[in-house]
C-alpha atoms as a PDB file:
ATOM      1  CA  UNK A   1       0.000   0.000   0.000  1.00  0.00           C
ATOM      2  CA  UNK A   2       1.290   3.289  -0.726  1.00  0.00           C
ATOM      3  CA  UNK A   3       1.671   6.162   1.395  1.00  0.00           C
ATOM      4  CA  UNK A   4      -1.219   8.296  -0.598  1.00  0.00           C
ATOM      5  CA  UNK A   5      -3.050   5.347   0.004  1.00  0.00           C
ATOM      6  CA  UNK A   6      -2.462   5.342   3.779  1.00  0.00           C
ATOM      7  CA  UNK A   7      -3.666   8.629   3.938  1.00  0.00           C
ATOM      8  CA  UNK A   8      -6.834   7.725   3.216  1.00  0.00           C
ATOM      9  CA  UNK A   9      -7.232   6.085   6.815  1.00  0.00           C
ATOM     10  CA  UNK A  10      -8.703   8.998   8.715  1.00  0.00           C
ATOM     11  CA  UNK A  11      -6.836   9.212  12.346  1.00  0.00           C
ATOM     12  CA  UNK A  12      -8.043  10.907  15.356  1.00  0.00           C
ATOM     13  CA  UNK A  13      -5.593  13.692  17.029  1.00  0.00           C
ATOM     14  CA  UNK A  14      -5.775  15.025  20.023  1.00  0.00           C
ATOM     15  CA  UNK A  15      -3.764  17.436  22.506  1.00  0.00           C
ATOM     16  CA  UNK A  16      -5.127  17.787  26.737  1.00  0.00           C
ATOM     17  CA  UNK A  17      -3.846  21.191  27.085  1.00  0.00           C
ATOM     18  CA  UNK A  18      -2.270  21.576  30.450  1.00  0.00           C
ATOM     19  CA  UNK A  19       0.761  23.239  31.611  1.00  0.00           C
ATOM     20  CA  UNK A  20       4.391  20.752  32.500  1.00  0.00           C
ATOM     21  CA  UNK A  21       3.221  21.266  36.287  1.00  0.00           C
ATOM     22  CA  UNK A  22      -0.502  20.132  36.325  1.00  0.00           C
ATOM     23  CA  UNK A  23       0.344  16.012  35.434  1.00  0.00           C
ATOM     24  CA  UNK A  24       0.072  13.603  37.826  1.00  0.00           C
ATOM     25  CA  UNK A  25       3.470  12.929  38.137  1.00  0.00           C
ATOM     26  CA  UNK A  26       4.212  16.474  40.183  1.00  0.00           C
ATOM     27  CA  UNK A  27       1.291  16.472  42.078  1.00  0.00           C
ATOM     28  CA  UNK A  28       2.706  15.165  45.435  1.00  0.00           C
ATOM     29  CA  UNK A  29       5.141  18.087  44.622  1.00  0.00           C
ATOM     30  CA  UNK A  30       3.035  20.845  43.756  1.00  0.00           C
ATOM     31  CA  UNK A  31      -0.464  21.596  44.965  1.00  0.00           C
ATOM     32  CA  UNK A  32      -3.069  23.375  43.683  1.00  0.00           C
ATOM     33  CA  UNK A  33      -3.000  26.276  45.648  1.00  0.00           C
ATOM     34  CA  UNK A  34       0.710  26.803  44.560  1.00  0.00           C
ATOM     35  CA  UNK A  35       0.028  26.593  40.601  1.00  0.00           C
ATOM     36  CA  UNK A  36      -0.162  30.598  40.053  1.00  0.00           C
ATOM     37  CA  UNK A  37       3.371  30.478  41.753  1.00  0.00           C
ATOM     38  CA  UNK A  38       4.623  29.150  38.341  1.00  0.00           C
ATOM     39  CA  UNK A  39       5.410  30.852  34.610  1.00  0.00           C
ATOM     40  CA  UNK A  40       2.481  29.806  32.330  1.00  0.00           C
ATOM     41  CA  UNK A  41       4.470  28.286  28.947  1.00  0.00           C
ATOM     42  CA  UNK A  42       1.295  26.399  27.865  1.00  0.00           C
ATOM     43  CA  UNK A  43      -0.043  29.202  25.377  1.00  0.00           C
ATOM     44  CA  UNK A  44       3.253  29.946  23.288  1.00  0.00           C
ATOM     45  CA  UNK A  45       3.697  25.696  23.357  1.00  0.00           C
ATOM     46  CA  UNK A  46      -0.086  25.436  21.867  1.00  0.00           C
ATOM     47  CA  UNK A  47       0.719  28.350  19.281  1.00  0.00           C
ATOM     48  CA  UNK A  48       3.162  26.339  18.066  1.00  0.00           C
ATOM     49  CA  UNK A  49       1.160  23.398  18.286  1.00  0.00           C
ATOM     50  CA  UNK A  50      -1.598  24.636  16.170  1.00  0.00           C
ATOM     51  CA  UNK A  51       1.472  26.480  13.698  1.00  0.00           C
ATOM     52  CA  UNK A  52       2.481  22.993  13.198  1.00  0.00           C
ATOM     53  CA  UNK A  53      -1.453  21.599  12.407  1.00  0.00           C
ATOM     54  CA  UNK A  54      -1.828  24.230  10.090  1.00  0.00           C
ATOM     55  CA  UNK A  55       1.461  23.256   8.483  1.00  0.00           C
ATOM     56  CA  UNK A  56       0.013  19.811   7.578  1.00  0.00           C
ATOM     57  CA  UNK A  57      -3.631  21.193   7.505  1.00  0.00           C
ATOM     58  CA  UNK A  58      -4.196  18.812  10.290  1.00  0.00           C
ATOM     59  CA  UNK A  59      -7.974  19.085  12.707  1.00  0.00           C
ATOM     60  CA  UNK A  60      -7.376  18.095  16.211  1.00  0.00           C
ATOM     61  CA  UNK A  61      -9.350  17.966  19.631  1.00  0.00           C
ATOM     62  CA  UNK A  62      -7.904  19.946  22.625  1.00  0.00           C
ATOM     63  CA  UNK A  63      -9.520  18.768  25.663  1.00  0.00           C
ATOM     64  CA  UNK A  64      -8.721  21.634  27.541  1.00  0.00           C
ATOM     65  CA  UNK A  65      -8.589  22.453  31.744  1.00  0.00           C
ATOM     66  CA  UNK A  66     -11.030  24.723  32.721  1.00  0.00           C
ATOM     67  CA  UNK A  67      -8.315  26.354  34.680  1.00  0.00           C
ATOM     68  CA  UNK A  68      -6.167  26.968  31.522  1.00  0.00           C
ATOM     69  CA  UNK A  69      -9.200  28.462  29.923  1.00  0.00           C
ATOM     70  CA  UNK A  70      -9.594  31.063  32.711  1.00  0.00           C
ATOM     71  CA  UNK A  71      -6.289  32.672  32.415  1.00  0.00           C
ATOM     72  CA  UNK A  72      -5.912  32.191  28.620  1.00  0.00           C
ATOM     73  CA  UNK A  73      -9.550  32.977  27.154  1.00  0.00           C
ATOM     74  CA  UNK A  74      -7.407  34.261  23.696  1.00  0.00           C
ATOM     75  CA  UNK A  75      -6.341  30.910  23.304  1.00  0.00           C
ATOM     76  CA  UNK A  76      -9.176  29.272  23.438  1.00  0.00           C
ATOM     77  CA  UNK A  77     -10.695  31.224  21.207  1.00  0.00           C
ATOM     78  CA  UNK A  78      -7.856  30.929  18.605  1.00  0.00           C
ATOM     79  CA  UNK A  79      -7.992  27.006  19.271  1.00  0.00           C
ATOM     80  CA  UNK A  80     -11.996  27.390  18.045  1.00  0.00           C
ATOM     81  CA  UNK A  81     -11.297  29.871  15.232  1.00  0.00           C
ATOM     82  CA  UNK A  82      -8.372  27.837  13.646  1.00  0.00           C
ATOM     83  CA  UNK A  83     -10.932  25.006  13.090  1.00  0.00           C
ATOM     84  CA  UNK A  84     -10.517  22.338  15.637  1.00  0.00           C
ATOM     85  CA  UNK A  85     -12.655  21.192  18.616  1.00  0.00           C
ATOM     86  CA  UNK A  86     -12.467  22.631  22.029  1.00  0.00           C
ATOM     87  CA  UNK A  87     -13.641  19.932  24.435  1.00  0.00           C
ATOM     88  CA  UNK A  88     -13.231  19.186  28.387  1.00  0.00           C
ATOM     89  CA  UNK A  89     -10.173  17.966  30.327  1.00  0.00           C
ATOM     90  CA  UNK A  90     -12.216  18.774  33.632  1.00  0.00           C
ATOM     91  CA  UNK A  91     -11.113  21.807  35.557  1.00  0.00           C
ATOM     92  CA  UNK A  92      -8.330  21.102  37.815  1.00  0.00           C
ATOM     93  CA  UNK A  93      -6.923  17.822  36.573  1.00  0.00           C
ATOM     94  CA  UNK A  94      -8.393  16.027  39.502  1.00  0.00           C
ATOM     95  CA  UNK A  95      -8.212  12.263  38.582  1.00  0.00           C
ATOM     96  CA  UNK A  96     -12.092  11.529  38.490  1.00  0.00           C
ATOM     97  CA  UNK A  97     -12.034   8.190  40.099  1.00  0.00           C
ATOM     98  CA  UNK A  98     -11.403  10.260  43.476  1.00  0.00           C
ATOM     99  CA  UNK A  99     -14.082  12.298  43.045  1.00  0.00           C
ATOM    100  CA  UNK A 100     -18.102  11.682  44.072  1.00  0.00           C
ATOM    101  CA  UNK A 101     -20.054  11.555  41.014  1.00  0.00           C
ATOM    102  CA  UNK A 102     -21.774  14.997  42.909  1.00  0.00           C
ATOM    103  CA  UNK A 103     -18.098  16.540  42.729  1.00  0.00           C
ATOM    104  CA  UNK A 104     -18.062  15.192  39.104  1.00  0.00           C
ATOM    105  CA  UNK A 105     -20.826  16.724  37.763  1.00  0.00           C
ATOM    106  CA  UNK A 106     -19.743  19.597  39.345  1.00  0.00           C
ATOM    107  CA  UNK A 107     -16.480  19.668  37.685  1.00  0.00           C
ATOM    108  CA  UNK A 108     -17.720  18.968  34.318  1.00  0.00           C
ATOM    109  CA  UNK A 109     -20.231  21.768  34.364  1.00  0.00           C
ATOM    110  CA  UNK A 110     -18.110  24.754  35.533  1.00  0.00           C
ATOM    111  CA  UNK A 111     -15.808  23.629  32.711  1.00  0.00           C
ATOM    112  CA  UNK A 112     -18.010  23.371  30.163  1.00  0.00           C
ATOM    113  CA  UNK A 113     -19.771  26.850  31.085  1.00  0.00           C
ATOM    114  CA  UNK A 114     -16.064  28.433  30.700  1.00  0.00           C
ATOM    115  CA  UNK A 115     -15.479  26.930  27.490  1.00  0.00           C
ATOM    116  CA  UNK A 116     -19.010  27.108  25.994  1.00  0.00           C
ATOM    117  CA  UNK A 117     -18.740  30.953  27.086  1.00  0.00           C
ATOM    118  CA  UNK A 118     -15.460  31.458  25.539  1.00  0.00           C
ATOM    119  CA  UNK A 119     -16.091  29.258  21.894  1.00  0.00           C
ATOM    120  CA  UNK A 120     -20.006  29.847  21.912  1.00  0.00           C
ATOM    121  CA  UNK A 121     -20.642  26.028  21.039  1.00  0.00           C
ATOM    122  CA  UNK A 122     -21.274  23.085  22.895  1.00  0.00           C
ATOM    123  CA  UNK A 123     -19.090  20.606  24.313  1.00  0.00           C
ATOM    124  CA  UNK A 124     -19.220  17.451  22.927  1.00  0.00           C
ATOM    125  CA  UNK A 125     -16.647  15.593  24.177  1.00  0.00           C
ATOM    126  CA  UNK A 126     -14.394  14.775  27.389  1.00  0.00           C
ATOM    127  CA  UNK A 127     -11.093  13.395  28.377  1.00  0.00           C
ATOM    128  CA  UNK A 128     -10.406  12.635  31.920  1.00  0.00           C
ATOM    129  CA  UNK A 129      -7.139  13.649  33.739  1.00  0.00           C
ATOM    130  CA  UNK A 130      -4.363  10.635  33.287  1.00  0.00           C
ATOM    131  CA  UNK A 131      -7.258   8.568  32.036  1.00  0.00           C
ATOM    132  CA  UNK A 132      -8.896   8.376  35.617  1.00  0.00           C
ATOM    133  CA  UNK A 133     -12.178   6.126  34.115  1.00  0.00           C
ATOM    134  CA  UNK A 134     -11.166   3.063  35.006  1.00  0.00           C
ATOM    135  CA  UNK A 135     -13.678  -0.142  35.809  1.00  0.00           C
ATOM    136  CA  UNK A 136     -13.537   1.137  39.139  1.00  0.00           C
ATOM    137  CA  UNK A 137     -15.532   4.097  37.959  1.00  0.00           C
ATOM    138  CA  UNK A 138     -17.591   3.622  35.242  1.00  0.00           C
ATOM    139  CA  UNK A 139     -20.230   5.335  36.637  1.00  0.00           C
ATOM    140  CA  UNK A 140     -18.617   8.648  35.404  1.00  0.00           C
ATOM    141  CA  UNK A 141     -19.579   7.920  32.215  1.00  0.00           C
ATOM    142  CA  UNK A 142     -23.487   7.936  32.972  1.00  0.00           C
ATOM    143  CA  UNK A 143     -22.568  11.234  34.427  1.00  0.00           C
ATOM    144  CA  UNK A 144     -21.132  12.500  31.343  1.00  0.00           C
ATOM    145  CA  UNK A 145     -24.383  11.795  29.324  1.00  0.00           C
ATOM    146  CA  UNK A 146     -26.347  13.494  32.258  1.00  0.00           C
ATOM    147  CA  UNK A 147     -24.139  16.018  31.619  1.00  0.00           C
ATOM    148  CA  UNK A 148     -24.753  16.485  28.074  1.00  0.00           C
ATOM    149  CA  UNK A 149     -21.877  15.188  26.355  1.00  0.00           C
ATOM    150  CA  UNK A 150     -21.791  12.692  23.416  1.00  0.00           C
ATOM    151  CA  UNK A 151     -18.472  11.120  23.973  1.00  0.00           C
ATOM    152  CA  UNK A 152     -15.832  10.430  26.091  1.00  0.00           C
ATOM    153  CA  UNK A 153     -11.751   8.970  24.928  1.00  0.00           C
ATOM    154  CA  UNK A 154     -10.500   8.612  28.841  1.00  0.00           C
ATOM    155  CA  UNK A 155     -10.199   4.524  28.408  1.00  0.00           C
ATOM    156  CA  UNK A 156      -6.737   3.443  28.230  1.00  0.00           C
ATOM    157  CA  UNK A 157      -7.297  -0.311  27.255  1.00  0.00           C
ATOM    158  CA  UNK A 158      -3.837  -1.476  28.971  1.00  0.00           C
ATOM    159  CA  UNK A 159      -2.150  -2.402  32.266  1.00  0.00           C
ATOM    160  CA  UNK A 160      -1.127   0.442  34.371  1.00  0.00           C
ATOM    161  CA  UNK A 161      -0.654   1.383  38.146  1.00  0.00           C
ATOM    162  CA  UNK A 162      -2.778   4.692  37.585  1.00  0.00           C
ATOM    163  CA  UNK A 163      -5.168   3.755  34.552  1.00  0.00           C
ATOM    164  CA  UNK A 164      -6.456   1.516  32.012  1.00  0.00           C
ATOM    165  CA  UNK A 165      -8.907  -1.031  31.451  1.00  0.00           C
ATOM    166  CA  UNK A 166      -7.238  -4.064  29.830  1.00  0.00           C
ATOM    167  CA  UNK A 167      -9.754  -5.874  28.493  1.00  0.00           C
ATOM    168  CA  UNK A 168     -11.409  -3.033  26.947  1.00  0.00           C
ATOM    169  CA  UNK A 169     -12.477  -2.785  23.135  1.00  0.00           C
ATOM    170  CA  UNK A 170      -9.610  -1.149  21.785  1.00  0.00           C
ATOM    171  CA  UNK A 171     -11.547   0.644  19.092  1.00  0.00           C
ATOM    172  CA  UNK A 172     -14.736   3.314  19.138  1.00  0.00           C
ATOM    173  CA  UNK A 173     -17.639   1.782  21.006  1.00  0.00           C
ATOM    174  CA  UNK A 174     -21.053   2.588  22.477  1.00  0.00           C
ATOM    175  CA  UNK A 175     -21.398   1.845  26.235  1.00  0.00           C
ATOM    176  CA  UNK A 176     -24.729   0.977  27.795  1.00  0.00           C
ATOM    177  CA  UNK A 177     -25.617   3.200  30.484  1.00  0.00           C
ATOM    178  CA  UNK A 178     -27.794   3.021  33.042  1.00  0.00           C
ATOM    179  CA  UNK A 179     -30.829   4.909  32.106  1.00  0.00           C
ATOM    180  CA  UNK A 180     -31.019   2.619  28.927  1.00  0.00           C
ATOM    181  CA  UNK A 181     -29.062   4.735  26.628  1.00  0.00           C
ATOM    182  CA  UNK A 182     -25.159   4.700  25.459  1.00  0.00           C
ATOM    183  CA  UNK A 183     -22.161   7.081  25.199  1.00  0.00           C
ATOM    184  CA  UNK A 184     -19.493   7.029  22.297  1.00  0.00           C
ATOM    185  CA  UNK A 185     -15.935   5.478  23.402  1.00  0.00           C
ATOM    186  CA  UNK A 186     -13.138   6.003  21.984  1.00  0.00           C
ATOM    187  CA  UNK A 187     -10.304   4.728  23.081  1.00  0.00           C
ATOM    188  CA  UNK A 188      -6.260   5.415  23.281  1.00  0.00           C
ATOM    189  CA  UNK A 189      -4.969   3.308  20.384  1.00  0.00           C
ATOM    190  CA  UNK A 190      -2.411   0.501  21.087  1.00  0.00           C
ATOM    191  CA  UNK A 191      -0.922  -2.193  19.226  1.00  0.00           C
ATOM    192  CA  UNK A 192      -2.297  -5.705  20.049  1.00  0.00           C
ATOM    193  CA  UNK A 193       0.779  -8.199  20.414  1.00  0.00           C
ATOM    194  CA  UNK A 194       0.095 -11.521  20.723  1.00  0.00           C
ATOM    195  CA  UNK A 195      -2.564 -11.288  23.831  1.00  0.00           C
ATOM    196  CA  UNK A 196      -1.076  -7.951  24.907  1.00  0.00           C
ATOM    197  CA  UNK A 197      -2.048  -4.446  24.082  1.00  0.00           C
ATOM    198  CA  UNK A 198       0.819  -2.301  23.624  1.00  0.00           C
ATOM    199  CA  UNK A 199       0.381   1.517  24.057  1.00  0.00           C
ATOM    200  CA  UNK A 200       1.421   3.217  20.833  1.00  0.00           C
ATOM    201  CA  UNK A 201      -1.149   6.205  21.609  1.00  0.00           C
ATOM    202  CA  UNK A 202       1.002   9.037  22.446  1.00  0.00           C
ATOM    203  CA  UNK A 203       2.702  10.830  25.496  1.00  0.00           C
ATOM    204  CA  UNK A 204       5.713   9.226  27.254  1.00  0.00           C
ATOM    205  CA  UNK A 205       5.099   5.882  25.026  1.00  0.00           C
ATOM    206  CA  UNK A 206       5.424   8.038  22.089  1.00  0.00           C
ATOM    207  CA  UNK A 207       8.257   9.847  22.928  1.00  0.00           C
ATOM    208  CA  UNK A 208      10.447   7.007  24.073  1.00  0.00           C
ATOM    209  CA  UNK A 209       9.492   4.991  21.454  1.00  0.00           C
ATOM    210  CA  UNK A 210      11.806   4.725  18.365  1.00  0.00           C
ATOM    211  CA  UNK A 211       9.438   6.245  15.302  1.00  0.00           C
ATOM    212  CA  UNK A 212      10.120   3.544  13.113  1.00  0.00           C
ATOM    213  CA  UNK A 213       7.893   1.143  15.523  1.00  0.00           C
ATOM    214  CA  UNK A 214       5.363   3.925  16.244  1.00  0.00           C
ATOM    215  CA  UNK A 215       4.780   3.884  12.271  1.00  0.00           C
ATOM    216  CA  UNK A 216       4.737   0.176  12.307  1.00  0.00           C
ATOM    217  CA  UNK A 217       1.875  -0.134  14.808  1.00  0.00           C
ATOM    218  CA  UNK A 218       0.069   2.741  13.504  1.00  0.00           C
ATOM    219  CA  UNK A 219      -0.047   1.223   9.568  1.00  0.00           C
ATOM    220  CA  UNK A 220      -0.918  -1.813  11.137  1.00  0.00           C
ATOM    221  CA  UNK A 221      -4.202  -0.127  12.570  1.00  0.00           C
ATOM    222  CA  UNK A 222      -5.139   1.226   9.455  1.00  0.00           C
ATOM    223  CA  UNK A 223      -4.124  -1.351   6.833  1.00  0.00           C
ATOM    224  CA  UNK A 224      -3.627  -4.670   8.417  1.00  0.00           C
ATOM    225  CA  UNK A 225      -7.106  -3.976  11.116  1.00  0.00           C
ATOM    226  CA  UNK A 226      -8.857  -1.211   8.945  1.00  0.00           C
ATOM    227  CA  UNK A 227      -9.821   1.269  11.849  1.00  0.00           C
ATOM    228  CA  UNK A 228      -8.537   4.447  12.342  1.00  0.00           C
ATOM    229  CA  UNK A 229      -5.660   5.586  16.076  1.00  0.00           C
ATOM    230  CA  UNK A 230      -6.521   8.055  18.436  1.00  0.00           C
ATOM    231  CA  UNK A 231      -3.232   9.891  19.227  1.00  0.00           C
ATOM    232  CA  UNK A 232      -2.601  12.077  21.967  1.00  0.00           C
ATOM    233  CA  UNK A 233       0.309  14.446  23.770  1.00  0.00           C
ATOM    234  CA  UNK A 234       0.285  17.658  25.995  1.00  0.00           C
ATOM    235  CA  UNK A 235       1.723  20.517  24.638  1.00  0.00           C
ATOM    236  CA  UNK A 236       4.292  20.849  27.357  1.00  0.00           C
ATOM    237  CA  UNK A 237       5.670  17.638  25.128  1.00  0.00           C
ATOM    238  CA  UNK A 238       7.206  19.901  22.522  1.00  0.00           C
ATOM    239  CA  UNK A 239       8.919  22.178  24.982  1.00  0.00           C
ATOM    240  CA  UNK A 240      12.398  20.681  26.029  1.00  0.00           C
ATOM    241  CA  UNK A 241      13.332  23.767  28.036  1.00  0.00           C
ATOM    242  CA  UNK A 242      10.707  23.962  30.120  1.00  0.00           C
ATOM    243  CA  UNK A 243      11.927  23.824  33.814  1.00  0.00           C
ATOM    244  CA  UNK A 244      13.047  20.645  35.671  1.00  0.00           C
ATOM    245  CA  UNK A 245      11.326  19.665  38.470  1.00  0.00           C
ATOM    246  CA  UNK A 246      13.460  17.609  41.525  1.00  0.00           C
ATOM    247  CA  UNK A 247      11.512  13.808  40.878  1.00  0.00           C
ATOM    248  CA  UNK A 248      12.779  10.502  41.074  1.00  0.00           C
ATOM    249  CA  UNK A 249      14.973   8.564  38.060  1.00  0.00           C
ATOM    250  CA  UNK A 250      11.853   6.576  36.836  1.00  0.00           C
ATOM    251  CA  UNK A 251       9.396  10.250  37.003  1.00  0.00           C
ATOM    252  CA  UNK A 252      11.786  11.865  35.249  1.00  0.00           C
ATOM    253  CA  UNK A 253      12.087   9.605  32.299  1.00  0.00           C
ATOM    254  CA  UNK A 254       8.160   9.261  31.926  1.00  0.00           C
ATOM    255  CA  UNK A 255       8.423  13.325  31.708  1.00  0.00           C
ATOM    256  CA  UNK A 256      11.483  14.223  30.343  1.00  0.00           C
ATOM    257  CA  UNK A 257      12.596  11.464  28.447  1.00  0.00           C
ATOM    258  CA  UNK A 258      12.108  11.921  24.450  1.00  0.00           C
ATOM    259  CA  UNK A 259      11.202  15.884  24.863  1.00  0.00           C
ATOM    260  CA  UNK A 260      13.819  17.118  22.389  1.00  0.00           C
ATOM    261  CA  UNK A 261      13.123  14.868  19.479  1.00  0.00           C
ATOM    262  CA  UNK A 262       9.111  14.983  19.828  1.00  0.00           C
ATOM    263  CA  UNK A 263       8.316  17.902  17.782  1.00  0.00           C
ATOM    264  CA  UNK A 264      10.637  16.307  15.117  1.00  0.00           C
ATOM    265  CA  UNK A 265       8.852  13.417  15.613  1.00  0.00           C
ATOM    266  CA  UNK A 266       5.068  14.952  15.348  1.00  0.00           C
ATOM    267  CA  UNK A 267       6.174  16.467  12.410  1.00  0.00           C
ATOM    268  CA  UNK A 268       6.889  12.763  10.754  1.00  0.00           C
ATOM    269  CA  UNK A 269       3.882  11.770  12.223  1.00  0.00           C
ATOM    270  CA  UNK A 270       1.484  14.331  11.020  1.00  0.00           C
ATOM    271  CA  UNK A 271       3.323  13.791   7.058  1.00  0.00           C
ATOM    272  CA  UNK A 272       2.776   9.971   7.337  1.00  0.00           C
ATOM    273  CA  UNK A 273      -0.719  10.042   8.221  1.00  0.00           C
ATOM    274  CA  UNK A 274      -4.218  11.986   7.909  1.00  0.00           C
ATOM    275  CA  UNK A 275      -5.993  13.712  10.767  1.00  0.00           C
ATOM    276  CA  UNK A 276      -9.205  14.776  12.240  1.00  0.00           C
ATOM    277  CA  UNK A 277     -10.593  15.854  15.533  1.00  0.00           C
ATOM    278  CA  UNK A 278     -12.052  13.131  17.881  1.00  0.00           C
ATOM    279  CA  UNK A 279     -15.704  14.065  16.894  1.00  0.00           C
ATOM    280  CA  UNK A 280     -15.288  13.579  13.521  1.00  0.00           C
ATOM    281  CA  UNK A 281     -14.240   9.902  13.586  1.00  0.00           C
END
């Protein structure tokens, strides 16, 4: 199959706007309260985000935090204006399986009235902080419909000690809720080896990964299984001087490891294959 040909095979992209100092990873070192203590470098990292869509006339999701959206209203609007969806990343990158479905709901609809306020269209879709729906939770995803949105791409369908559902359907899916209806899924891609699912869908796996394996899983999806990735990063993921926070060997691999070549790296990415925003899949 030729490259033109692989082209053809529609891909979702996506980008949870948050700043290097919101992940999970820091936040036993920096709290909530102490977040306006540090420089904001998430709006000139998601210009040049959206510079480099535009280059490849790429349409992307940004699930963006409510608390992001506050301080940079400009951005958001730009984000809108340039043609791709605005949707939720919750406010405060709380990981939603600690929350009450009450603090939830909550969440989910002082974000969207920020975002809806800023873009003047509905939000349609959500993305949970480090992928908090987990089995353990699912009930966050009957709030979600009660909340008004039509999908959600928080499952992670993979083994990990903060996320993932393993044994999850690894591509777009309706879930049954409990008032009789469903809500869209759609999934982080991965790369199903042998009875293993592989993350291939972005972040650390995609930085530390070697491109030539990223491309293999990724034609695989599209030729070999016929479906279309979901692909995702942060925009703090294409900034390699951001500052360095004091973490263990292991955190500061999953955070730092990969940042230099990644925008290199997107760029390949977003030559090699076609893009659209979540909703459009």
């Amino acid at each position: 199959m030729t490259d033109n040909k692989i082209k053809k095979s529609i891909n979702g992209l996506s980008v949870d706007v948050e700043d290097y100092f919101h992940v999970s990873n820091f936040e036993h070192m920096v709290s909530f309260d102490q977040w306006e203590e540090f420089e904001l470098r998430v709006e000139k990292n998601t210009l040049r985000v959206l510079e480099l869509f535009a280059k490849h006339k790429a349409t992307a999701t940004f699930f963006i935090l409510g608390w992001v959206a506050e301080r940079l209203p400009d951005l958001v609007k730009e984000i809108s204006k340039q043609g791709h969806e605005v949707a939720s990343h919750g406010y405060r990158h709380r990981l939603v399986y600690n929350l009450t479905p009450d603090e939830f709901k909550s969440d989910l609809l002082k974000t969207n009235d920020i975002l809806s306020g800023l873009t003047g269209k509905k939000v349609l879709g959500f993305r949970a902080p480090s992928y908090s729906i987990t089995d353990k939770n699912l009930w966050a995803l009957d709030v979600l419909k009660e909340c008004g949105f039509l999908y959600d791409s928080s499952i992670f369908p993979i083994h990990h000690h903060r996320y993932g559902i393993p044994d999850f359907p690894r591509y777009k899916t309706e879930v049954a809720l409990k008032d009789g209806s469903s809500i869209t899924e759609f999934p982080i891609s991965t790369l199903r080896l042998g009875s293993k699912n592989f993350p291939i869908g972005g972040g650390a796996y995609a930085r530390l990964l070697p491109w030539w394996f990223l491309k293999f899983g990724y034609n695989r999806i599209n030729k070999v299984e016929q479906k279309p990735f979901v692909f995702y990063f942060h925009p703090w993921e294409i900034d390699a001087n951001q500052p360095r926070m004091e973490c263990s060997a292991f955190t500061r691999l999953r955070h730092y490891g990969g940042l230099s070549r990644f925008a290199s790296k997107l760029d390949k990415m977003l030559s090699a294959f076609q893009f659209t925003s979540i909703k459009n899949l």
